[in-house]
Protein backbone atom coordinates (compact mmCIF):
# COMPACT_ATOMS: atom_id res chain seq x y z
CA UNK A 1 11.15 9.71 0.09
CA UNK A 2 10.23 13.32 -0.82
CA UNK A 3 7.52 11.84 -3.25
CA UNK A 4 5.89 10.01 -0.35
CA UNK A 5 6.09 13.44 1.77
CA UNK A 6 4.64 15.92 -1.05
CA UNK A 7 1.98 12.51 -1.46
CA UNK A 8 0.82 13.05 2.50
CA UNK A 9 1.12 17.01 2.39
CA UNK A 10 -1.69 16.45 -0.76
CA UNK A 11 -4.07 14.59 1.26
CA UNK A 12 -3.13 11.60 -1.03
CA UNK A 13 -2.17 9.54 2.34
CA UNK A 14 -2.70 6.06 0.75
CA UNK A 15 -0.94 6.50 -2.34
CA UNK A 16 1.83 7.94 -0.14
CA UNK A 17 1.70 4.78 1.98
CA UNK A 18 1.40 2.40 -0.84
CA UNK A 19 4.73 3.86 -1.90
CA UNK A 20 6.27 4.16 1.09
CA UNK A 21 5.75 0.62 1.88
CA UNK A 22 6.86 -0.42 -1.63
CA UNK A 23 9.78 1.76 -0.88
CA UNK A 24 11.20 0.48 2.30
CA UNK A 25 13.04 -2.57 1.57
CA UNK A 26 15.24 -0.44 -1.03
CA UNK A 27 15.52 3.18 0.97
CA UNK A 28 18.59 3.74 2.85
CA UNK A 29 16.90 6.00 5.31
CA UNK A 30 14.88 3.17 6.80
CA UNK A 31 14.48 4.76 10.15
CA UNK A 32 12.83 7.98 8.52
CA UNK A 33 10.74 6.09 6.04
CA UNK A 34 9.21 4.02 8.85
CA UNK A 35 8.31 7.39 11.26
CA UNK A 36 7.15 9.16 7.87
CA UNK A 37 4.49 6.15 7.51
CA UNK A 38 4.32 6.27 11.31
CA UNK A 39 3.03 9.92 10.73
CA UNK A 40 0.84 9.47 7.76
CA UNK A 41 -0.87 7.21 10.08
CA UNK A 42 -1.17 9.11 12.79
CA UNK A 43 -3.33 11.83 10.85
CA UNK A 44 -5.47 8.92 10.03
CA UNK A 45 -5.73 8.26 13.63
CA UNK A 46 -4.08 4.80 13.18
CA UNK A 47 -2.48 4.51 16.40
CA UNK A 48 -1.78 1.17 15.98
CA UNK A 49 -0.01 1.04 12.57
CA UNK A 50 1.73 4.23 14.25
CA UNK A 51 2.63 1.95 16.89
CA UNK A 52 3.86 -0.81 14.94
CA UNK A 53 5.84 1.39 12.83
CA UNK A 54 7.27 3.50 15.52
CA UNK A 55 8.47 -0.28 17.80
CA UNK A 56 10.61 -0.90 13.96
CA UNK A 57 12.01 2.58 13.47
CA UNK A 58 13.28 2.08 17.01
CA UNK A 59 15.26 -1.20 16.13
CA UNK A 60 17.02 1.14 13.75
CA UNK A 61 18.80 3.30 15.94
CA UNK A 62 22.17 3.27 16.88
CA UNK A 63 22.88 6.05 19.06
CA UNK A 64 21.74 7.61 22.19
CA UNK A 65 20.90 10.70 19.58
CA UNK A 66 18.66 8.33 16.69
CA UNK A 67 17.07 7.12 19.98
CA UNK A 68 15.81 10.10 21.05
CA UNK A 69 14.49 10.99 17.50
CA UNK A 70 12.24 8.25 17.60
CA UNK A 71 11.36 8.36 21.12
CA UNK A 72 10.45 12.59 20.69
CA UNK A 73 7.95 11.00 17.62
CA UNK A 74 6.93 8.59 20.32
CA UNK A 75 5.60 11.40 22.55
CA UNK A 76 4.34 13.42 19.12
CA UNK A 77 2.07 10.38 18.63
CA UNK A 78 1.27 9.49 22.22
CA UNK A 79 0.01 13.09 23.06
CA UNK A 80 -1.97 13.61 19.72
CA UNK A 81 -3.49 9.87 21.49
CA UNK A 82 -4.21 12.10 24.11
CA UNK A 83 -2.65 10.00 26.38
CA UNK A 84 -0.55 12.87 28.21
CA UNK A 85 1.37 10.99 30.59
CA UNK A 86 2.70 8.50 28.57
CA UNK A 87 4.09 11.50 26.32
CA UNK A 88 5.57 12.99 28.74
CA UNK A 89 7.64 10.00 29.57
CA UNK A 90 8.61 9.54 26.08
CA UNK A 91 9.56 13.25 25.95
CA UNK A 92 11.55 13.17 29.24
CA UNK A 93 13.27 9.88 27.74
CA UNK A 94 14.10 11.67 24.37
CA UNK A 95 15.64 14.32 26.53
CA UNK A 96 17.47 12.52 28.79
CA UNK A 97 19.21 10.85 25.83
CA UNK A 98 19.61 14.03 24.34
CA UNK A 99 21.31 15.32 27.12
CA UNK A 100 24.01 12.20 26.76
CA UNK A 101 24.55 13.06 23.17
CA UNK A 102 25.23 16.43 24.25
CA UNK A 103 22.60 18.05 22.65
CA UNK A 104 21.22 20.32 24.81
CA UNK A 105 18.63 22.45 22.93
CA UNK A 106 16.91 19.56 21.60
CA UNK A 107 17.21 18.03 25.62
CA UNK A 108 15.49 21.22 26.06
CA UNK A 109 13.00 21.10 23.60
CA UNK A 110 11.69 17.49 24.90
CA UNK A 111 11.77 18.69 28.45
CA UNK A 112 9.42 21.56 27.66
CA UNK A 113 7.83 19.35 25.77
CA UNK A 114 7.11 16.96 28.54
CA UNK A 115 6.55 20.19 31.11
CA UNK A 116 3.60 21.05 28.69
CA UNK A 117 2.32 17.15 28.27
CA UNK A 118 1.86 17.08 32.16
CA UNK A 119 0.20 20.04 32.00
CA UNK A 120 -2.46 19.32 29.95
CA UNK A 121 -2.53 15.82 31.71
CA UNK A 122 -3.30 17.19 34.90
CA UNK A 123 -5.78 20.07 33.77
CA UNK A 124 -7.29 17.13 32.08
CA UNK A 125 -7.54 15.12 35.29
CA UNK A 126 -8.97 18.60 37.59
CA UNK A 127 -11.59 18.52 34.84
CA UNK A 128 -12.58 14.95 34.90
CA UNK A 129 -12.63 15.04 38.99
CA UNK A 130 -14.43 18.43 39.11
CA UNK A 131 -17.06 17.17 36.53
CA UNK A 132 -18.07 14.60 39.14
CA UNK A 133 -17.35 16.68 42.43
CA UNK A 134 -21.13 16.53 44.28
CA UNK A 135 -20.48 18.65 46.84
């Protein structure tokens, strides 16, 4: 797994997801294979592969706290999308189940997180509106 991380940090993404792939019948870590190759792909601007990989790390988890993991990644990918107000769902989701696995910095984290993902989505949205405001 570190291979296929020191691989991505060297720009060599699709060696890194050749391996990775090859990799992920065998790794233990299944869950943080798949959002590693999630991530590769999301630097590629493959938001669909992300997609796809993030939906199968999900069927990993088994806890409120693995849930929320995935779900913060979720929003990672979702904002970098720049689709702000689904992230902010995802982030509010991560930290509502990071508030049941009583883990309340990281519930903080996501809810700041979210704060700043509606933030941008509704600056966003006063620019778009302005841009077209005639009078």
């Amino acid at each position: 797994m570190e291979r296929i991380r020191y691989l991505a940090l060297l720009g060599r993404d699709t060696e890194a997801l050749d391996e990775g792939f090859k990799l992920l019948p065998h790794t233990p870590d299944r869950r943080e294979l798949l959002l590693v190759l999630a991530q590769i792909n999301q630097r590629q601007y493959r938001w669909h592969e992300a997609a796809v990989l993030h939906e199968k790390a999900l069927r990993t988890v088994r806890s409120p706290e693995e849930e929320a993991y995935v779900r913060h990644h979720i929003g990672r990918r979702l904002f970098d999308e720049a689709r702000f107000r689904a992230a902010a769902d995802e982030f509010q989701w991560a930290a509502d189940l990071y508030r049941v696995a009583d883990q309340p910095e990281l519930a903080e984290d996501n809810r700041q997180a979210m704060r700043h993902a509606l933030q941008v989505h509704g600056a966003e949205r006063g620019a778009g509106r302005s841009a077209f405001d005639l009078s």
